[in-house]
Structure formats: structure tokens, C-alpha cells
C-alpha atoms as a PDB file:
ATOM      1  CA  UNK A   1       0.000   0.000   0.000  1.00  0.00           C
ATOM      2  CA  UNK A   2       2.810   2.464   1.034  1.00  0.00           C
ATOM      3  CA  UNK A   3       6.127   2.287  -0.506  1.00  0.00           C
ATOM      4  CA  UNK A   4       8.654   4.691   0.864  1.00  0.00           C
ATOM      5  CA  UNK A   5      12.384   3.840  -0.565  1.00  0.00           C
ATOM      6  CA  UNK A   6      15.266   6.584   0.286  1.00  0.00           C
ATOM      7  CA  UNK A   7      13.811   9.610   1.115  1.00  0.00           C
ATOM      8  CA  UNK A   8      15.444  12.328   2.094  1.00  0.00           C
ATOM      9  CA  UNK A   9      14.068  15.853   3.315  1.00  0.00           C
ATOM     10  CA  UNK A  10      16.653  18.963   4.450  1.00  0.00           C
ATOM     11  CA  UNK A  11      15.186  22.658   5.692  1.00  0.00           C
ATOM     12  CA  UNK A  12      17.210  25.275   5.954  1.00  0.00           C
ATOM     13  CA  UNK A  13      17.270  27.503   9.346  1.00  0.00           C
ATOM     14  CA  UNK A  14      19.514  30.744   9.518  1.00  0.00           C
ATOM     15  CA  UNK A  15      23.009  28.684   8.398  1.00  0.00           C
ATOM     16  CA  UNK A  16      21.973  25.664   9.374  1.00  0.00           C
ATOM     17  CA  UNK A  17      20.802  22.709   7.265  1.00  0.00           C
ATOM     18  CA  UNK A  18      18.679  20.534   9.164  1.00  0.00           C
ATOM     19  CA  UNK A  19      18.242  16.613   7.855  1.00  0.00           C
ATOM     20  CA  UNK A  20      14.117  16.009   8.676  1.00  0.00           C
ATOM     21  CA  UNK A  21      14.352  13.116   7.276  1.00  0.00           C
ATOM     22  CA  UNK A  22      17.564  11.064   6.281  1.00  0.00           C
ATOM     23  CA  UNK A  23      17.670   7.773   4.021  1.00  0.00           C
ATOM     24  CA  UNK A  24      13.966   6.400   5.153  1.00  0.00           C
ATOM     25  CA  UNK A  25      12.696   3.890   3.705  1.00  0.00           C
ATOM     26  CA  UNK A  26       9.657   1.753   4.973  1.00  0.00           C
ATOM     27  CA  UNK A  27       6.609  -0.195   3.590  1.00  0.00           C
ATOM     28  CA  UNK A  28       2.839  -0.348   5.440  1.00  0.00           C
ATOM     29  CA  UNK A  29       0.487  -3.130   4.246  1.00  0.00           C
ATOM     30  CA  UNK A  30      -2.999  -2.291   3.907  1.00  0.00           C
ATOM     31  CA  UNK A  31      -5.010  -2.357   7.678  1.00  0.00           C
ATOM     32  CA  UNK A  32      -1.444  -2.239   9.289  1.00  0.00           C
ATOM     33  CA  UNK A  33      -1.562  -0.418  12.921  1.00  0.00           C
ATOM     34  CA  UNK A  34       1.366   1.387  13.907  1.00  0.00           C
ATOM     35  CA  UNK A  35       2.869   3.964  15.643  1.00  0.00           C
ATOM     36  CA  UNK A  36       5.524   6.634  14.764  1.00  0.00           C
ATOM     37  CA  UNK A  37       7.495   7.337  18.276  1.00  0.00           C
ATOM     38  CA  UNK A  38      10.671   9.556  18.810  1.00  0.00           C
ATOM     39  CA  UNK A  39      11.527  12.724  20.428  1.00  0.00           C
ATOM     40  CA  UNK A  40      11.163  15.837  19.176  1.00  0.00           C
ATOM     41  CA  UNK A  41      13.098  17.058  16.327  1.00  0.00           C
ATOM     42  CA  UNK A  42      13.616  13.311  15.715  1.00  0.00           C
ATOM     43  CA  UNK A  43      11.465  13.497  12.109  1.00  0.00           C
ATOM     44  CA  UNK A  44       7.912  12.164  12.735  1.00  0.00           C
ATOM     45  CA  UNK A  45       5.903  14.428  11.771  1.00  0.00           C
ATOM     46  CA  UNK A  46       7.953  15.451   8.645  1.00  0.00           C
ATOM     47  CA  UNK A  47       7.526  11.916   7.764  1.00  0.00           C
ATOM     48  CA  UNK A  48       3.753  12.491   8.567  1.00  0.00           C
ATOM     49  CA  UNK A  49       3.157  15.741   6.343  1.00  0.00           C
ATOM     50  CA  UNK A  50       5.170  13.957   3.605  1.00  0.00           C
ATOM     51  CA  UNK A  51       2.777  10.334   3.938  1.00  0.00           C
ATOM     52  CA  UNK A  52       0.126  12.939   3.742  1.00  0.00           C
ATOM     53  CA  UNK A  53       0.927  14.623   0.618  1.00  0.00           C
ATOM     54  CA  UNK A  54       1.483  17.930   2.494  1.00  0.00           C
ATOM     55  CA  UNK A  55       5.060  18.386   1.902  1.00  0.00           C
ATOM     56  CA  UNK A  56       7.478  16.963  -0.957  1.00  0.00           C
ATOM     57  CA  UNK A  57      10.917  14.917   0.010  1.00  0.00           C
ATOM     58  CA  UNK A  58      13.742  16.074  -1.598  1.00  0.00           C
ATOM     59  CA  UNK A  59      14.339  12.896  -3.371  1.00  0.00           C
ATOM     60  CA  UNK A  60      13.417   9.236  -3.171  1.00  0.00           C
ATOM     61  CA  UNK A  61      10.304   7.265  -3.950  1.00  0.00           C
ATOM     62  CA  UNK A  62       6.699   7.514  -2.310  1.00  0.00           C
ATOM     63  CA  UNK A  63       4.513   5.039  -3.888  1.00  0.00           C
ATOM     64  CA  UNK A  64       0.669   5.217  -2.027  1.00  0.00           C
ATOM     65  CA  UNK A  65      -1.606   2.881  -3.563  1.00  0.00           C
ATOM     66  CA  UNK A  66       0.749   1.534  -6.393  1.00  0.00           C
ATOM     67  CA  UNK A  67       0.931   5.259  -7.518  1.00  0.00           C
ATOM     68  CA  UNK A  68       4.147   7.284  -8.042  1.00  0.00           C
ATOM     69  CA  UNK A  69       3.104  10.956  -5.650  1.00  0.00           C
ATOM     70  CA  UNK A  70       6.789  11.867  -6.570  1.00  0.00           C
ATOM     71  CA  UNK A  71       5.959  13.042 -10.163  1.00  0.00           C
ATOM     72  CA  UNK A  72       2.461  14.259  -9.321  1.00  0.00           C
ATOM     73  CA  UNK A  73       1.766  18.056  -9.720  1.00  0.00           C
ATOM     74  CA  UNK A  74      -0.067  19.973  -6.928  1.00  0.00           C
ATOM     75  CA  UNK A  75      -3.469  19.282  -8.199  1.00  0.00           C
ATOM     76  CA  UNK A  76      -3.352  15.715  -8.805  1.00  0.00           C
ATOM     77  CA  UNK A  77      -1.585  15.366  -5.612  1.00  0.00           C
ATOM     78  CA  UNK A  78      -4.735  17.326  -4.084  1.00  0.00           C
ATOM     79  CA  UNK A  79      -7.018  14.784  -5.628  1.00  0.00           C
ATOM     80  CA  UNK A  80      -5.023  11.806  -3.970  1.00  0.00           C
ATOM     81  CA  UNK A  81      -4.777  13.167  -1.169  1.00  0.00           C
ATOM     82  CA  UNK A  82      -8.645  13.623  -0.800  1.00  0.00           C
ATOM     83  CA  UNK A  83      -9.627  10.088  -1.898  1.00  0.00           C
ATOM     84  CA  UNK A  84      -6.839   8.562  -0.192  1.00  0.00           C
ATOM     85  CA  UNK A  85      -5.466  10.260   3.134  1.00  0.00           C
ATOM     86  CA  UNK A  86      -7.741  11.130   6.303  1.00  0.00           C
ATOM     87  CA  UNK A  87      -6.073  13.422   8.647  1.00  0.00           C
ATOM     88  CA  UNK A  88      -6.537  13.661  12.677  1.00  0.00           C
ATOM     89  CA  UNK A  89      -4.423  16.368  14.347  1.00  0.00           C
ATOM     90  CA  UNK A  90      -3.667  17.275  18.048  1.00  0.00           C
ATOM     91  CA  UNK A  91      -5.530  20.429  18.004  1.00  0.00           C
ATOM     92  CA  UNK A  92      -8.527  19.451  15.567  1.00  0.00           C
ATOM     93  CA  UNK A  93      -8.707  22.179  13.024  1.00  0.00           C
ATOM     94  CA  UNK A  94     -12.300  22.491  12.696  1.00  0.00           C
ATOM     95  CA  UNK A  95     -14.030  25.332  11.522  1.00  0.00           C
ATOM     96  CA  UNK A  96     -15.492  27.127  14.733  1.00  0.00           C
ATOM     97  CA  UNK A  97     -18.575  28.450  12.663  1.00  0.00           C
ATOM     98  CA  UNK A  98     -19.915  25.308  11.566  1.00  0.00           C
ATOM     99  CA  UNK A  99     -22.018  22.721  13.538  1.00  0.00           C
ATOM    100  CA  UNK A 100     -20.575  19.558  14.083  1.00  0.00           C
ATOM    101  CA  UNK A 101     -22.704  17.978  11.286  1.00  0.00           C
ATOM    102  CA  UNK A 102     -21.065  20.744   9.017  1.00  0.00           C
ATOM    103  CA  UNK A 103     -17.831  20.520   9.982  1.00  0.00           C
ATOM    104  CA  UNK A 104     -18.318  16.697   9.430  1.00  0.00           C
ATOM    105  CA  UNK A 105     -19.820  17.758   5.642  1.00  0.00           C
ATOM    106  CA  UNK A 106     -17.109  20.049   5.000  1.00  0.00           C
ATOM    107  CA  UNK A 107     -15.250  17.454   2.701  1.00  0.00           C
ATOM    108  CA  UNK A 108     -18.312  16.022   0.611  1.00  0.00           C
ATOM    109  CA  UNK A 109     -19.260  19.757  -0.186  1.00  0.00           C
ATOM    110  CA  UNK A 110     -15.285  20.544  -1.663  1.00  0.00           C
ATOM    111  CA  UNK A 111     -15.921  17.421  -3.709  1.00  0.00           C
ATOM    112  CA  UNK A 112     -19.253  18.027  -4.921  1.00  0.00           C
ATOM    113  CA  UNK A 113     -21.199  15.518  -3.185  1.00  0.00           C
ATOM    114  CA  UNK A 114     -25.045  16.055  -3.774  1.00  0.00           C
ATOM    115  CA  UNK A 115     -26.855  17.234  -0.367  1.00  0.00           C
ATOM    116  CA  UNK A 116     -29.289  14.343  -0.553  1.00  0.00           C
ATOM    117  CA  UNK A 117     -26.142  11.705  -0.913  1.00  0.00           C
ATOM    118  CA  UNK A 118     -24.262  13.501   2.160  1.00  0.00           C
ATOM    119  CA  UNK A 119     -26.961  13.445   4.822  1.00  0.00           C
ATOM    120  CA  UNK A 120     -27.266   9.565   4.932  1.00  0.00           C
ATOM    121  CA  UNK A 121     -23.578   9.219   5.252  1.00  0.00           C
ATOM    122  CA  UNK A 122     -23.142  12.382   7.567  1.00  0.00           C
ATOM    123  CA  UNK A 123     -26.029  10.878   9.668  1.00  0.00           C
ATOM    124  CA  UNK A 124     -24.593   7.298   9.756  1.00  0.00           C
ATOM    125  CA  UNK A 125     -20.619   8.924  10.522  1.00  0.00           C
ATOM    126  CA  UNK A 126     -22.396  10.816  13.819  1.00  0.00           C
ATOM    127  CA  UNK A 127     -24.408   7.705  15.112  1.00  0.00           C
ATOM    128  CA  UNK A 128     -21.079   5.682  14.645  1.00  0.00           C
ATOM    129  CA  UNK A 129     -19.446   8.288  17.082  1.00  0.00           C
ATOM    130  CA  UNK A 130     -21.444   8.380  19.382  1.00  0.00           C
ATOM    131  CA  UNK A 131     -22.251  12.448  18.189  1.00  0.00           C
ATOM    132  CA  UNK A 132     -25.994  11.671  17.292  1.00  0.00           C
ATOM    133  CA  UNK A 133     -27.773  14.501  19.449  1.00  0.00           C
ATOM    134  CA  UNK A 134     -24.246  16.820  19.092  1.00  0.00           C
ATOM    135  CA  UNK A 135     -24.551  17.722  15.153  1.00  0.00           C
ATOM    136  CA  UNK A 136     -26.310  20.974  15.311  1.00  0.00           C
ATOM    137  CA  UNK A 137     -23.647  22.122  18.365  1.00  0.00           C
ATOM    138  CA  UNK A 138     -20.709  24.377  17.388  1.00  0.00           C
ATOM    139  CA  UNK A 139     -17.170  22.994  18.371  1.00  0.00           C
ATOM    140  CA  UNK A 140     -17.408  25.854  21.615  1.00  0.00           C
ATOM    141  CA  UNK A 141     -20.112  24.091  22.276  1.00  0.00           C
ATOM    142  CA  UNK A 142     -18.308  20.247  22.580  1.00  0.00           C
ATOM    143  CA  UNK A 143     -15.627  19.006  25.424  1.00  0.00           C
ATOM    144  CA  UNK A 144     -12.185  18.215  23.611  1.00  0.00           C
ATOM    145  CA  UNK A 145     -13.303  14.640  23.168  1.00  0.00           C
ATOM    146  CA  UNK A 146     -16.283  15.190  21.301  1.00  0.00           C
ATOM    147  CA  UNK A 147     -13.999  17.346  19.314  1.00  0.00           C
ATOM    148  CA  UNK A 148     -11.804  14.976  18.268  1.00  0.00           C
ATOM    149  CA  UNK A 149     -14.691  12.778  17.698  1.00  0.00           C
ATOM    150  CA  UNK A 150     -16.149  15.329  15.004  1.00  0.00           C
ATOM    151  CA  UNK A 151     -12.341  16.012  13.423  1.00  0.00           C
ATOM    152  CA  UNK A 152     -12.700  11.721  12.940  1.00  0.00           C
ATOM    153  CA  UNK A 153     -15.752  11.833  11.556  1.00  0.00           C
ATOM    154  CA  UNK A 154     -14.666  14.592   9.089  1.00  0.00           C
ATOM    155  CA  UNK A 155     -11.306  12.667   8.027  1.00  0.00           C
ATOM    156  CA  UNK A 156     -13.709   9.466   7.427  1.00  0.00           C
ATOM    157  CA  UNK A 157     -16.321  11.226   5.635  1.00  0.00           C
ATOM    158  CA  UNK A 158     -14.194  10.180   2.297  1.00  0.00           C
ATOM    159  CA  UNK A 159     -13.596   6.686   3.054  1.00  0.00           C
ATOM    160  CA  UNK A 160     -10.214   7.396   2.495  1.00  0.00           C
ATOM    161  CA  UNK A 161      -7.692   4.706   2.999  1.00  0.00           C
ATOM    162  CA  UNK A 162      -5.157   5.582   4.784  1.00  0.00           C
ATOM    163  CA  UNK A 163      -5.669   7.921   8.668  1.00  0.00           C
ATOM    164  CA  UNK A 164      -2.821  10.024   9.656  1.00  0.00           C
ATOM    165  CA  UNK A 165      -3.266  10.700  13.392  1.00  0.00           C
ATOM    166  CA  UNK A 166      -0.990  13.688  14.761  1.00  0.00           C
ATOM    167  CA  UNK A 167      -0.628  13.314  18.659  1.00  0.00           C
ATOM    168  CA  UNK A 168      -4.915  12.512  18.343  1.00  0.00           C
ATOM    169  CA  UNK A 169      -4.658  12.813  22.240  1.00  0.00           C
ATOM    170  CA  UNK A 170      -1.984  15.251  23.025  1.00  0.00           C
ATOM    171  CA  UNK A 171      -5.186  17.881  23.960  1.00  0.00           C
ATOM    172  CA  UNK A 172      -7.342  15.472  25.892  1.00  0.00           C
ATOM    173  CA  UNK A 173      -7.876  13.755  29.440  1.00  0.00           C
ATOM    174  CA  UNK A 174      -7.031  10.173  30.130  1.00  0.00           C
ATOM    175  CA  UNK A 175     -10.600   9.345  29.517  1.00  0.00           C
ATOM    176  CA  UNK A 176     -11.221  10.799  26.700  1.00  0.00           C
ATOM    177  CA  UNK A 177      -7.762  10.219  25.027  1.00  0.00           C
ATOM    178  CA  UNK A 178      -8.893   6.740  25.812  1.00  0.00           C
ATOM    179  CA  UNK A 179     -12.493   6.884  24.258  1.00  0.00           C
ATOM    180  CA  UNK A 180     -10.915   8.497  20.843  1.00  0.00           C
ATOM    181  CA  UNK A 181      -7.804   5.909  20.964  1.00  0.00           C
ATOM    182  CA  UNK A 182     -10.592   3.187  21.090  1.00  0.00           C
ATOM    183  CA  UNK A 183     -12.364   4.341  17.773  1.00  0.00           C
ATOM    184  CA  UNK A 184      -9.440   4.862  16.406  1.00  0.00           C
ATOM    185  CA  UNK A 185      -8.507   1.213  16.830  1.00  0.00           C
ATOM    186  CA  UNK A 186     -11.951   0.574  15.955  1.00  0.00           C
ATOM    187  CA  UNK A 187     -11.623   1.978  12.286  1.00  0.00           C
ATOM    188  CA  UNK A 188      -8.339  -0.338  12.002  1.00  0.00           C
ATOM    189  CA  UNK A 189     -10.407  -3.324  12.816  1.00  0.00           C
ATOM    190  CA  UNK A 190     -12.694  -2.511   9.746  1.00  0.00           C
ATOM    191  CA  UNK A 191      -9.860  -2.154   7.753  1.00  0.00           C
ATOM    192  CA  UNK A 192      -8.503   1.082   7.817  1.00  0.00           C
ATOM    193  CA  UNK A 193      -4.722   1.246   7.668  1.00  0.00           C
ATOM    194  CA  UNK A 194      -3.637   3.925  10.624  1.00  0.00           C
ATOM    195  CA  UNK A 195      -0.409   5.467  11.621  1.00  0.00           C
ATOM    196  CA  UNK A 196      -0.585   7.499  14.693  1.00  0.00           C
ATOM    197  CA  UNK A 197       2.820   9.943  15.723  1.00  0.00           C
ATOM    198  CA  UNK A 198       2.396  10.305  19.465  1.00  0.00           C
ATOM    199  CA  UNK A 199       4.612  11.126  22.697  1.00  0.00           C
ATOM    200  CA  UNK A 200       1.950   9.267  24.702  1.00  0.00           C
ATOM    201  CA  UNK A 201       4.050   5.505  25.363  1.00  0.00           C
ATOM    202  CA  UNK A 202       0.369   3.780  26.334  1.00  0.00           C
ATOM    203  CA  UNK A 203      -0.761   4.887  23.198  1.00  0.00           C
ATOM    204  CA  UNK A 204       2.236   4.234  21.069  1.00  0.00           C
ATOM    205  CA  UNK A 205       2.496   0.894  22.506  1.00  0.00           C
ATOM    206  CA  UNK A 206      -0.730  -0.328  21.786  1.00  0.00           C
ATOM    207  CA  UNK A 207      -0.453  -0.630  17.993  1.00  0.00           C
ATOM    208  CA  UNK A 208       0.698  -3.761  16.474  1.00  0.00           C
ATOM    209  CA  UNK A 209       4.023  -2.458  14.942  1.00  0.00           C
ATOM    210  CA  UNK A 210       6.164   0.837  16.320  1.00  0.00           C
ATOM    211  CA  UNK A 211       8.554   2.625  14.579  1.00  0.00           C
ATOM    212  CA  UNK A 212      11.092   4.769  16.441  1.00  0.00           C
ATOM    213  CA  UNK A 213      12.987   7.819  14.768  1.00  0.00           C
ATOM    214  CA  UNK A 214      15.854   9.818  15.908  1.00  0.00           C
ATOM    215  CA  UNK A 215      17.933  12.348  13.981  1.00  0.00           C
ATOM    216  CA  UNK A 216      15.677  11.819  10.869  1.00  0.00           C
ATOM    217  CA  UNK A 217      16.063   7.916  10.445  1.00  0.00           C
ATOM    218  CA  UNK A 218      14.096   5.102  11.332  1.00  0.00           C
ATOM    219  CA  UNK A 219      15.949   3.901  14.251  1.00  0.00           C
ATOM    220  CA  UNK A 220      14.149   0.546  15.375  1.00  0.00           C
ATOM    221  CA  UNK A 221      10.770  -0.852  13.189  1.00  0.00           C
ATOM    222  CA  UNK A 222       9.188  -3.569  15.076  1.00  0.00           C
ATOM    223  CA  UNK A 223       6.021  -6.015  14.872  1.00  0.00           C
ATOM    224  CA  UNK A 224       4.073  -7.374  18.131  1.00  0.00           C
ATOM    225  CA  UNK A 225       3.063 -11.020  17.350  1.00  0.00           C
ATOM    226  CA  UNK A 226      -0.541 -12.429  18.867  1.00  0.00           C
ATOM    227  CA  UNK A 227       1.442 -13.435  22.366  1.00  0.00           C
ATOM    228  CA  UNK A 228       2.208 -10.042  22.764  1.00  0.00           C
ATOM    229  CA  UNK A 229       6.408 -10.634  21.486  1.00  0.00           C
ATOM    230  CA  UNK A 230       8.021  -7.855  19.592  1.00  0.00           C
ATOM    231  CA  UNK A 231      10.287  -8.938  16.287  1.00  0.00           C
ATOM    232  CA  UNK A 232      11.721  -6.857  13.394  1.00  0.00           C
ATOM    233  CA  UNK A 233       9.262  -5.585  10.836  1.00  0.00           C
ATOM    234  CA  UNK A 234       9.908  -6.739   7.484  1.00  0.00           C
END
């Protein structure tokens, strides 16, 4: 599904050159489970934004889906990215005029989704989350987990096939961290491939396979097995 083969990303600060990512390569079968762990600075959410379509390595190969993002321009990489890639971030992003239910719309409207094909699937993506009697409240309106729960809903909304979750409890209390972490997992179970970055070690440690960075490389890539052992990916 993902095909990532020597990639290579560099920013430059004042008169430094700073290596974001360095040499990474790594492959994710569809409905894998895994986290992205590291400290800061080590490269995970460059590698995130670059999985995501939202930034460009340098050089190397990115194949998503059996297709080459390296040689797409911006708009077909905007296209992919919508059919493909869901995105849940730390600090949600939704649009604080909008209801939950329209916030959840948002990305059936930018594709042109007829209003009588979006209700049944905006109705059915609230009842999932538990946000049935929450749609017509504005995000002011919700705790941080119900949040969360609408920025889900809204990175579903596509089917996409892929979910990129950025520190999708960094903002929120045990409880809740644990009620979002649970759907999440959830949405893996039905197939959904999902790669969460997170500082959180009871989160990271509860996917199936966890990659560690550090200084822009993939430092360790390990599988959990059903008795719970850990042994190199690949």
C-alpha cells in the first residue's frame, strides 16, 4: 500500500541545514496499525506531512496505492490526497462556525457531493461516534473529546484509505484520550490502515508495529506477534 524507498528531506534555518528526514525507507500493508514514536526534532511528523501529501521529500520514492506521488503536480496530488489520506491532528482544526454535522460535511461539499447523498452518510458517521444529538452544536459548544470525535468523523467522511493521526490525544484527558484511541482502533479493525505519531508511550504501545525515529532515520521498526512478542518488521 505504502512504498517509501530513500527519502530524504533537508530545511534550511539561519546557516543551518537541518536533515528532517535522512535515508527512510519503509513499507505499510494495507489495515497495518502502527505507531511513529521519537523525540522531538527526531522526524515524525515530517515523515507524517510527507505520507500525507502535504510536503514533498527532496528525493526518493513515495509510492501510495501503487501510484508514483513523486511526479504528481499539486493538483493531482490534491485529488489523492482527498480520496486517499484522512487526517486527525492534536488540536482538531475544525471550523469554529460550523455545527458539528457541518464541519463533518465540509469534505463532501469541496468534492461536490449532492446534499441528498451527504446526509445519509453524515447521519450514519455521527451515530457511529457516538455524536448523534451533538450535530447541530458548534465545536465551543463540545468538550475536547467530542472534538476529536467530530475532526474523525470529518477525516472518514471520504472513506479514504489511509488515517494520519498527529498526537490525536496530546489535547485530551485520560478518559477521553482513551475513548478516541478506542475508535481509532476501531476503524483499524474494519480495515482502515492507521499510523498514529504520538509522545503518549500507552498509546504508542498499543499498535501492532512501532517505529522509532531519531535524527531523521528510522531507528528501530518492530512487529508485536498475537502473544504479545516484539520482532523486526519486514
Amino acid at each position: 500500500m505504502i512504498n517509501i524507498k530513500g527519502v530524504n528531506k533537508t530545511f534550511v534555518l539561519g546557516d543551518s541545514v537541518v536533515h528532517a528526514l535522512n535515508d527512510v525507507s519503509l513499507d505499510i500493508e494495507q489495515g497495518e496499525y502502527l505507531s511513529v514514536m521519537g523525540p522531538s526534532g527526531s522526524g515524525k511528523s515530517t515523515l507524517l506531512n510527507m505520507l500525507g501529501l502535504l510536503d514533498r521529500p527532496d528525493n526518493g520514492q513515495y509510492l501510495l496505492n501503487g501510484i508514483d506521488t513523486f511526479s504528481l503536480d499539486e493538483n493531482e496530488r490534491a485529488r489523492v490526497r482527498r480520496q486517499e489520506i484522512g487526517f486527525v491532528f492534536q488540536s482538531y482544526h475544525l471550523i469554529n462556525r460550523l455545527t458539528a454535522w457541518e464541519n463533518v460535511e465540509m469534505p463532501m461539499m469541496l468534492s461536490g457531493v449532492a446534499p441528498r447523498e451527504r446526509k445519509p452518510k453524515v447521519e450514519n458517521i455521527l451515530e457511529k461516534l457516538g455524536l448523534a444529538r451533538r450535530g447541530h452544536h458548534l465545536p465551543n459548544q463540545l468538550s475536547g473529546g467530542e472534538r476529536q470525535r467530530v475532526a474523525i468523523g470529518r477525516s472518514i467522511i471520504m472513506e479514504p484509505s489511509i488515517l494520519l493521526a498527529d498526537e490525536p490525544t496530546g489535547n485530551l484527558d485520560s478518559k477521553s484520550g482513551m475513548e478516541v484511541t478506542e475508535i481509532l482502533e476501531g476503524l483499524n479493525r474494519d480495515g482502515l490502515t492507521l499510523l498514529v505519531v504520538t509522545h503518549d508511550n500507552v498509546m504508542g504501545d498499543r499498535a501492532q508495529r512501532h517505529v522509532r525515529m531519531r535524527d531523521g532515520a528510522i531507528e528501530s521498526d518492530h512487529r508485536h506477534d498475537e502473544t504479545g512478542r516484539e520482532h523486526a518488521a519486514g
